[in-house]
Protein backbone atom coordinates (compact mmCIF):
# COMPACT_ATOMS: atom_id res chain seq x y z
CA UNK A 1 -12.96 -4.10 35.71
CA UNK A 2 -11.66 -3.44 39.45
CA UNK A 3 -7.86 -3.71 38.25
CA UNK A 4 -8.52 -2.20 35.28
CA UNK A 5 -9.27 1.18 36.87
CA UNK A 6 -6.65 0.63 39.78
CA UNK A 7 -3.91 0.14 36.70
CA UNK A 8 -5.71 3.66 35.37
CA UNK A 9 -6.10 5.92 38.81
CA UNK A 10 -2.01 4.83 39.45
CA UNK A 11 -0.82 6.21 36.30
CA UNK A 12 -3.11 8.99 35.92
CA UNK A 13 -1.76 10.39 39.44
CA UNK A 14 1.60 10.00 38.05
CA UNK A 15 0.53 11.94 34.97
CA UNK A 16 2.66 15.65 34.57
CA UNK A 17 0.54 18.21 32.84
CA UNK A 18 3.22 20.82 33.14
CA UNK A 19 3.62 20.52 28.98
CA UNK A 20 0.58 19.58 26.47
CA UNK A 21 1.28 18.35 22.92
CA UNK A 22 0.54 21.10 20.26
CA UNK A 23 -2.47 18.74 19.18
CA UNK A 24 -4.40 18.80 22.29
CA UNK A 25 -5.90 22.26 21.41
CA UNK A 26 -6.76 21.33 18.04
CA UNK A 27 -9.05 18.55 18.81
CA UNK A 28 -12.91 18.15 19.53
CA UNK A 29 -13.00 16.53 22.73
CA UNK A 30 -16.54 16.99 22.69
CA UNK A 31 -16.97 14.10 19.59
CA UNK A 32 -18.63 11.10 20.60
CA UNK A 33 -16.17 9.11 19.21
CA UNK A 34 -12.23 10.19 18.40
CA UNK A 35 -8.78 8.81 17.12
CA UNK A 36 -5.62 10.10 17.83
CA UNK A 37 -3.25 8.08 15.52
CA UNK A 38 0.54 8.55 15.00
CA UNK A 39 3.77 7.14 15.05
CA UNK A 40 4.96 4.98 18.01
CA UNK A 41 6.67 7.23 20.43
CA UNK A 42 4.82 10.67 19.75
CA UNK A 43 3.22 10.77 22.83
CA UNK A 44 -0.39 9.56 21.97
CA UNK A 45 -0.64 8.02 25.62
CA UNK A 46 0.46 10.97 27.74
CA UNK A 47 -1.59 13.15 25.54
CA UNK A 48 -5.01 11.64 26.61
CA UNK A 49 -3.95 10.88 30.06
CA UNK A 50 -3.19 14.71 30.57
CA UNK A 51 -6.77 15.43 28.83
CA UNK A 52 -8.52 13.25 31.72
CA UNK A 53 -6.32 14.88 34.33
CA UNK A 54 -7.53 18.49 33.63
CA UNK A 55 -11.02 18.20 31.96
CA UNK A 56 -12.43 15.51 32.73
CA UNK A 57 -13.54 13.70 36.39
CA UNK A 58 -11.26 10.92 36.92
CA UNK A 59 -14.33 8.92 38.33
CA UNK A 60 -16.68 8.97 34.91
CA UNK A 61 -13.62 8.48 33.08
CA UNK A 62 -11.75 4.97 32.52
CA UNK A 63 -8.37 4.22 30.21
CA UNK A 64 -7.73 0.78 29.34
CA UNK A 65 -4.93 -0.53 27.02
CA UNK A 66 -6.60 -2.76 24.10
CA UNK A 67 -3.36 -5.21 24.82
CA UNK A 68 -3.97 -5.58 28.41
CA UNK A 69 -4.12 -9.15 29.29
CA UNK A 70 -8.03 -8.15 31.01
CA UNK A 71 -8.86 -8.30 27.38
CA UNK A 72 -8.01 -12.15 26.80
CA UNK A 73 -11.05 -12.89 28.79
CA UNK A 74 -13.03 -9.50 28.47
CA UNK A 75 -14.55 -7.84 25.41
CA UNK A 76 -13.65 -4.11 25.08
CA UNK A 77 -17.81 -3.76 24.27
CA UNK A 78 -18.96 -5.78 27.35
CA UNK A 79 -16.39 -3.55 29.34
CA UNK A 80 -17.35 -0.42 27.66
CA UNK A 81 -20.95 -1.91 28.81
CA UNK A 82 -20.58 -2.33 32.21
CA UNK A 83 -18.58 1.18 32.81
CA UNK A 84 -21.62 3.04 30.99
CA UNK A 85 -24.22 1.87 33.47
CA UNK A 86 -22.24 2.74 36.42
CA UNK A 87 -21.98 6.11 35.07
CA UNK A 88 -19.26 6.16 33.03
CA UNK A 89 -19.12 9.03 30.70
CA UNK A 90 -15.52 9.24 29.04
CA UNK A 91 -13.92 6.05 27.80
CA UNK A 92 -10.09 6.13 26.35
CA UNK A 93 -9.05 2.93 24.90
CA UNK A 94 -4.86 2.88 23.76
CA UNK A 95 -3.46 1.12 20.94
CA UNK A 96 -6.76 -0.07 19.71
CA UNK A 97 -4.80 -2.00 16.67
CA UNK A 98 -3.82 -4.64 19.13
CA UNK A 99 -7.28 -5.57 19.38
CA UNK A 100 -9.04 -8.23 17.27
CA UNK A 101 -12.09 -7.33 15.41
CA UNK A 102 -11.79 -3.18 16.89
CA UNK A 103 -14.04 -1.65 14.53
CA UNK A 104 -16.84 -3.54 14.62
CA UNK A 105 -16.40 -3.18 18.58
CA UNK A 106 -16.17 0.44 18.61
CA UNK A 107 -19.33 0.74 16.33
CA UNK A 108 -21.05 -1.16 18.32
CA UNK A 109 -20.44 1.38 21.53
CA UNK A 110 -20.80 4.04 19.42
CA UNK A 111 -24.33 2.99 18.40
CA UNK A 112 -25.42 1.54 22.02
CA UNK A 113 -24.00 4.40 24.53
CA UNK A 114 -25.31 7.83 23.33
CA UNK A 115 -23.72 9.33 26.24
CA UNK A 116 -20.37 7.57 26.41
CA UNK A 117 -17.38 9.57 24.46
CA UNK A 118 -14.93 7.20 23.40
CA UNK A 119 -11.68 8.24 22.60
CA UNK A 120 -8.64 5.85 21.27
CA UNK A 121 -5.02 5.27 19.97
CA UNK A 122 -3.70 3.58 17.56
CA UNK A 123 -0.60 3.23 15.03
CA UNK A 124 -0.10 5.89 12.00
CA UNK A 125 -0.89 3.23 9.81
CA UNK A 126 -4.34 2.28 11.00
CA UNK A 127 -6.74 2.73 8.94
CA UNK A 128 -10.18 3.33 9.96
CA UNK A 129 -12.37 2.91 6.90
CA UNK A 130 -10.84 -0.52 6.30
CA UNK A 131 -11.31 -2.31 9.21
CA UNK A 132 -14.52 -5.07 9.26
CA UNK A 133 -17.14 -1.85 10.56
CA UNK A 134 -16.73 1.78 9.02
CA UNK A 135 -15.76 4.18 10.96
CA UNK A 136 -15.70 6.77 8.66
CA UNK A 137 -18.84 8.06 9.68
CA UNK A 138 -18.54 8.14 13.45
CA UNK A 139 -14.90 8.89 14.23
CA UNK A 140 -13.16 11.87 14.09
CA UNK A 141 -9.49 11.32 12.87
CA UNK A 142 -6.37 13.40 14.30
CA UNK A 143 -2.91 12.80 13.18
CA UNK A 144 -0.22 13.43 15.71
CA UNK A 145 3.51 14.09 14.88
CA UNK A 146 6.78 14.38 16.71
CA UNK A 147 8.00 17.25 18.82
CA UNK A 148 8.35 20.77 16.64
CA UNK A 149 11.82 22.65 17.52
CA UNK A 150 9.90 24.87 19.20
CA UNK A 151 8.02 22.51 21.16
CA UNK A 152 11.52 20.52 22.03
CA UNK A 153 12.31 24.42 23.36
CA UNK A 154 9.89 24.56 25.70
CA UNK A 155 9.56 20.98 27.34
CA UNK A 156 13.08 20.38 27.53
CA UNK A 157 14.47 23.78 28.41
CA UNK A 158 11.48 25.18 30.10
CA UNK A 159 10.38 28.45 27.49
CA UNK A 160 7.00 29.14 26.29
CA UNK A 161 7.35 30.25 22.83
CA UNK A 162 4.31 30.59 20.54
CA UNK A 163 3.45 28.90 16.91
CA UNK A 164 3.83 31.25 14.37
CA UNK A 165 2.06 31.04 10.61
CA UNK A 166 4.06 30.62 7.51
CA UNK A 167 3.74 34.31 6.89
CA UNK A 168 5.32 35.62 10.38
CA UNK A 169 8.02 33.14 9.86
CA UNK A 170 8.79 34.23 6.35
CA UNK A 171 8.77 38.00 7.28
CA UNK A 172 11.59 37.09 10.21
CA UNK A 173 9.21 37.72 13.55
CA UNK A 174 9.75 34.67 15.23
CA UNK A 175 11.49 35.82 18.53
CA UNK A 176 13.51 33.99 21.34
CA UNK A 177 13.61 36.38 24.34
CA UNK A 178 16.11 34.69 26.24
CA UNK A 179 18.17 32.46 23.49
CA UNK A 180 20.73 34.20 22.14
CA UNK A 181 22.27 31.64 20.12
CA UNK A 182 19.40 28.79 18.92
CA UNK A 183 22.13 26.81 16.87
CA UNK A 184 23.61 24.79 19.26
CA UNK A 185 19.75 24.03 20.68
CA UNK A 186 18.78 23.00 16.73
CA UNK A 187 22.32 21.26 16.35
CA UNK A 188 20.32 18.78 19.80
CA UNK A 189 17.21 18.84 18.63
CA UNK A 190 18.18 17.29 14.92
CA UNK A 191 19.62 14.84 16.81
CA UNK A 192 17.34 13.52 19.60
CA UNK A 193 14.76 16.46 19.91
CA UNK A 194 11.42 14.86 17.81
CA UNK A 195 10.27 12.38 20.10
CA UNK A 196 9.29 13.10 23.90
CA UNK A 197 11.79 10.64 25.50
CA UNK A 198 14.73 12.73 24.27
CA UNK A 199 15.66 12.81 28.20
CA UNK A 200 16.65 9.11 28.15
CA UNK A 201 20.33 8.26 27.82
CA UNK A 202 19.74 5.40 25.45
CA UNK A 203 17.67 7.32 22.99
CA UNK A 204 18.57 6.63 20.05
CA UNK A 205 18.79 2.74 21.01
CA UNK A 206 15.38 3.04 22.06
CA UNK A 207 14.57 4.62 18.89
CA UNK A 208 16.14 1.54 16.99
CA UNK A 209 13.98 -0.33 19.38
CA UNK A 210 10.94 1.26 18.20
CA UNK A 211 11.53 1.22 14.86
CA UNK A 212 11.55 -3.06 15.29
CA UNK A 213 8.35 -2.82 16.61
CA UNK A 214 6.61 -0.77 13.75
CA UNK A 215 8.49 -2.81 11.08
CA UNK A 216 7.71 -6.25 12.75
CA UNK A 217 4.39 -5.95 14.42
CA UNK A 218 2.30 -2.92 13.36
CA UNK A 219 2.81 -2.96 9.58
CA UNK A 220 2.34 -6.55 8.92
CA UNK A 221 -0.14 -6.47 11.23
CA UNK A 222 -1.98 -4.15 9.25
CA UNK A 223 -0.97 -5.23 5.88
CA UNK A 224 -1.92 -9.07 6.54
CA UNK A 225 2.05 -9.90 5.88
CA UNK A 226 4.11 -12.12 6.44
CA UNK A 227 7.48 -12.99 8.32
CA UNK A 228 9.29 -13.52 4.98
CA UNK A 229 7.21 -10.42 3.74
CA UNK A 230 7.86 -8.32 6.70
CA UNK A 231 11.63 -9.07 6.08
CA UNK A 232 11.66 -7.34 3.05
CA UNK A 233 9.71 -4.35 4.81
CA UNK A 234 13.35 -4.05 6.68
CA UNK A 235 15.69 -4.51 3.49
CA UNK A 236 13.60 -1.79 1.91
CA UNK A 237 14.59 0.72 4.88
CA UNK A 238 17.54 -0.09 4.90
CA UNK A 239 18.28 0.48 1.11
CA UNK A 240 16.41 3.73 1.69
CA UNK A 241 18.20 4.85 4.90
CA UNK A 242 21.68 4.49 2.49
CA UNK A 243 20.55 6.34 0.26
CA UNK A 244 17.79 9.58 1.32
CA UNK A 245 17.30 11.56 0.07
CA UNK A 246 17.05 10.00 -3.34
CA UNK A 247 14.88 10.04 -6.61
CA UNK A 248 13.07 5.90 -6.64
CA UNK A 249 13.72 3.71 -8.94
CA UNK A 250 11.23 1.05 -8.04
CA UNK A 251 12.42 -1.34 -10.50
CA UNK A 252 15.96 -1.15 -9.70
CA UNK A 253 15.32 -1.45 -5.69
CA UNK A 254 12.81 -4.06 -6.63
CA UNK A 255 15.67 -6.26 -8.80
CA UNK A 256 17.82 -5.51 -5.60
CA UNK A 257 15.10 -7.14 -3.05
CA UNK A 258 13.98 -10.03 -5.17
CA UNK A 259 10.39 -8.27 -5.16
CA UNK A 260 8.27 -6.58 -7.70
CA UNK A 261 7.74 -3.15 -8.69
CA UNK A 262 3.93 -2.91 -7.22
CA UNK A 263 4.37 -4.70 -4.09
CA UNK A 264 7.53 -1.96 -3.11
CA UNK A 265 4.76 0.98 -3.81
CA UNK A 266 2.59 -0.84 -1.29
CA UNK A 267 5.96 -0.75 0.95
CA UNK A 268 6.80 2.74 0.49
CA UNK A 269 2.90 3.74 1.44
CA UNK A 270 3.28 1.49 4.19
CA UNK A 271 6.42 3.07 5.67
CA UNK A 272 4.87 6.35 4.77
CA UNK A 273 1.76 5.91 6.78
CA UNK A 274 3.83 4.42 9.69
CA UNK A 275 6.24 8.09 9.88
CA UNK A 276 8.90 6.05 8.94
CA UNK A 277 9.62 7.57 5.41
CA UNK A 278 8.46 10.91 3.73
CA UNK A 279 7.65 11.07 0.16
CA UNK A 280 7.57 14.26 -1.93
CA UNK A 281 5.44 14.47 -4.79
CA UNK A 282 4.64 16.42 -7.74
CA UNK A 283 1.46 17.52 -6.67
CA UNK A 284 -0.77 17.63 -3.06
CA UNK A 285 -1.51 14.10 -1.78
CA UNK A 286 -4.92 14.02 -1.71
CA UNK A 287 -4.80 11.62 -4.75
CA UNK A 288 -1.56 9.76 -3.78
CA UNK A 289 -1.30 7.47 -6.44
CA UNK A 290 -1.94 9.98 -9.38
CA UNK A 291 1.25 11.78 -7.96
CA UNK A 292 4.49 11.41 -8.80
CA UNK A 293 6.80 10.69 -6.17
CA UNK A 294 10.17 12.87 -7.08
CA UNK A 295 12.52 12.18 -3.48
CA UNK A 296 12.24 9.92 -0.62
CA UNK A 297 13.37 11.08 3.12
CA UNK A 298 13.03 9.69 6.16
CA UNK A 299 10.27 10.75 8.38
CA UNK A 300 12.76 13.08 10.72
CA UNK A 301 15.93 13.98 11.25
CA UNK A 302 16.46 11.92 14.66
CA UNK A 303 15.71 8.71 12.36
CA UNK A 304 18.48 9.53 9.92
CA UNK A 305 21.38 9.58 13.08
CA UNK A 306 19.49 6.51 14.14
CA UNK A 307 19.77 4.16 11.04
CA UNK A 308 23.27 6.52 9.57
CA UNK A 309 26.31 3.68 9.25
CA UNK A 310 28.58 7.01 8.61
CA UNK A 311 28.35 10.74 9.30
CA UNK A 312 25.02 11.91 7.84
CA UNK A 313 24.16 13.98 5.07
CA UNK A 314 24.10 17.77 5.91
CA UNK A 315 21.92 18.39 3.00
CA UNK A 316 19.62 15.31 4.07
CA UNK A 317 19.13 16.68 7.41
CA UNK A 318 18.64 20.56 6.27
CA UNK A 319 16.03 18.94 4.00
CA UNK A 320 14.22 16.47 5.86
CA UNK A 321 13.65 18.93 9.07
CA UNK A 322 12.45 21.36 6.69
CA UNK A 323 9.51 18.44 5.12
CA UNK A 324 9.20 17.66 8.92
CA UNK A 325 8.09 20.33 10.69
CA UNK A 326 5.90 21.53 7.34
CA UNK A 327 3.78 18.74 6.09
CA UNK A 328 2.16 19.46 9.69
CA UNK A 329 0.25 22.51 8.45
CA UNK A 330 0.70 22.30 5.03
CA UNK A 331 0.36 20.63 1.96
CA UNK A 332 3.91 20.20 0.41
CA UNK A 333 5.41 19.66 -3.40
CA UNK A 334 8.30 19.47 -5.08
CA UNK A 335 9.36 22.63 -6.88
CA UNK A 336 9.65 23.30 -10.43
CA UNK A 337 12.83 25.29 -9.53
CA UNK A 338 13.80 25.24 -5.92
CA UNK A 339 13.38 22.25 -3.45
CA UNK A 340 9.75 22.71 -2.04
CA UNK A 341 6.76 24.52 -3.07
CA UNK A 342 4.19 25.46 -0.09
CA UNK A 343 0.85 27.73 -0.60
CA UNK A 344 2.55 29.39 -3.78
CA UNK A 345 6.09 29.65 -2.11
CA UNK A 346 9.38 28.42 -3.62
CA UNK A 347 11.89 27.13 -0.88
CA UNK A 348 15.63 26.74 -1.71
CA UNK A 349 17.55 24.76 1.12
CA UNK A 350 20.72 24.96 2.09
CA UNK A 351 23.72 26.34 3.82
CA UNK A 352 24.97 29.41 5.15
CA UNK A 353 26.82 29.84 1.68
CA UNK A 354 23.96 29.48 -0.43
CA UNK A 355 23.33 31.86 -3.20
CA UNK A 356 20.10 33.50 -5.15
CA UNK A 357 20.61 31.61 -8.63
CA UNK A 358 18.14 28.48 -7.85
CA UNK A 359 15.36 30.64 -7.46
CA UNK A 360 16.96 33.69 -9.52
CA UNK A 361 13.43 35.56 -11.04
CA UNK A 362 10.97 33.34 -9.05
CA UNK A 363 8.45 35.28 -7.58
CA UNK A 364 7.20 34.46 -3.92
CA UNK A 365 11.00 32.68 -3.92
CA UNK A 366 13.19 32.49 -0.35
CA UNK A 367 16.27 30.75 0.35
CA UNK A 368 16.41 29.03 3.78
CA UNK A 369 19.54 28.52 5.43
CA UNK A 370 21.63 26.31 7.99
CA UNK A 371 24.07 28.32 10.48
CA UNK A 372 22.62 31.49 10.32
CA UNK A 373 20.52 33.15 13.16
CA UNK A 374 18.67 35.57 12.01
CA UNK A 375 16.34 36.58 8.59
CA UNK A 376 17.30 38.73 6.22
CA UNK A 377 14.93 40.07 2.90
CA UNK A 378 14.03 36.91 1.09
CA UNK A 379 16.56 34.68 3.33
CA UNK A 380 15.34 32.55 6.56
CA UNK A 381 17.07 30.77 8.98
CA UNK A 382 15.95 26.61 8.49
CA UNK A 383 15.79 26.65 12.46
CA UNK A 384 12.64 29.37 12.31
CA UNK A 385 10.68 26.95 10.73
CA UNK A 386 10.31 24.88 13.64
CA UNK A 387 7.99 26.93 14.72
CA UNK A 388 5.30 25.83 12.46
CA UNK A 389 3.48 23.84 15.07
């Protein structure tokens, strides 16, 4: 366990705390036992790295990677074990869906070490009540997303603007003391603004790069697929890339990948729960498959300029930021008139020229739209609603 903790002190002393993910706030670090899942690239890592660095005491804490070679030899219980009766107190285990058998594992600390709060990682599509132990009952569950515009503001360019609610954003208060132009910022962020390592010069190559690794490894993983299977995982997103956002036609994509109709629902949920696709549906998605899905997007603008063959889509992107940045706080539809419906409000998406007839004797109706900077009545700039989280 000696190298295990060296590995953890090095990288924890290397750790900047200068900007926490929106998330951190929002979670009980005082569970027993916690999950931070979410797409690869988010952040998950840093995030509970920064956590030990300024609450807890590096020496009652340990952070092991569940793919660490230690663990070819070494159970993550009998480790868990031996840190506990030396004291241990706070144990943070990353990327626990690399590890055979996890849940059963993690139930077993839970149940063993009143005192030891475990906290782990793991892929968006990990699912917690299927593995071979529920953890329904135990583990607290926290879904972590990509970089917000307004988070992308102040990491990258050093601000400290606050969240605002749907309803300050919709009555035009959200304020940028010092930007006097945030459309050439949004025009950056669209493109390589969502995920944390928008600094490095191959981004979007290392974006492709992630992408492999979710379609190859974490989905079939989870899903029990495989190679041939997880090929078709890769056909389907490509099709879709072509194509967002569009209406599915499961039976037509289906005749296209030699598959059938149910399998490419499991596909689509699969890509879903990975942050890979976004699917809007006729209703909330508590009940996902009682809804009806109406359009398919890709899970965030950066992905579309990733996987584009041409120019993309201006109406894609306006749309697919818009989903982005709020499915994080809220629960969204499709609109009987409009694009999006959101806590009784009709959204109409578009650009600078768009006019009042979509959503012409709506009530609660606005129209949000591209190139302009600032609110006016029942109009709001798409950019403003980056500030959601």
């Amino acid at each position: 366990m000696e190298q295990l903790n060296e590995r953890y002190r090095a990288i924890l002393n290397e750790t900047d705390t200068a900007f926490v993910r929106y998330i951190h706030d929002k979670i009980n670090w005082n569970a027993r036992m916690l999950a931070v899942v979410g797409e690869r690239g988010v952040g998950k890592t840093t995030l509970l790295y920064q956590h030990i660095k300024l609450h807890n005491n590096p020496d009652e804490a340990l952070f092991v990677s569940a793919d660490d070679i230690y663990f070819a030899d070494n159970k993550l219980y009998d480790t868990a074990s031996s840190f506990y009766k030396i004291g241990g107190k706070h144990m943070y285990i990353d990327e626990i869906h690399k590890y055979p058998d996890w849940s059963r594992e993690l139930k077993m600390m839970y149940d063993s070490f009143p005192k030891l709060k475990v906290v782990f990682t793991g892929s968006s599509v990990l699912d917690i009540f299927k593995g071979s132990a529920d953890l329904s009952r135990r583990a607290l569950v926290y879904l972590m997303h990509g970089l917000s515009f307004r988070e992308y503001l102040n990491f990258a360019k050093g601000y400290d603007f606050p969240v605002y609610d749907l309803e300050n954003i919709l009555a035009g208060k959200v304020d940028l003391p010092g930007i006097d132009h945030p459309l050439p910022l949004f025009k950056e962020y669209l493109i390589s603004g969502y995920y944390p390592f928008f600094k490095d010069p191959q981004y979007l190559q290392r974006l492709e790069s992630i992408l492999n690794v979710t379609l190859e490894t974490d989905i079939p993983i989870y899903a029990k697929m495989n190679v041939s299977t997880a090929r078709k995982i890769k056909q389907l997103l490509y099709i879709i890339s072509q194509s967002v956002p569009f209406k599915p036609n499961y039976s037509k994509i289906a005749g296209m990948m030699d598959s059938n109709r149910n399998q490419l629902a499991d596909f689509m949920v699969y890509l879903e729960k990975a942050g890979v696709v976004m699917q809007l549906r006729n209703r909330p998605s508590g009940l996902m498959e009682l809804a009806k899905v109406e359009k398919v997007y890709l899970g965030n603008t950066n992905l579309i300029y990733a996987l584009s063959e041409d120019r993309p889509d201006i109406g894609n992107l306006r749309e697919t930021f818009f989903m982005s940045q709020m499915r994080v706080n809220h629960k969204i539809t499709s609109a009987p008139k409009g694009d999006f419906l959101i806590d009784g409000y009709t959204f109409e998406v578009g650009g600078q020229n768009k006019k009042q007839k979509q959503i012409k004797d709506i009530p609660n109706s606005y129209i949000v739209k591209d190139d302009i900077e600032f609110a006016y009545q029942n109009t709001i700039p798409l950019w403003a609603f980056g500030f959601n989280y």
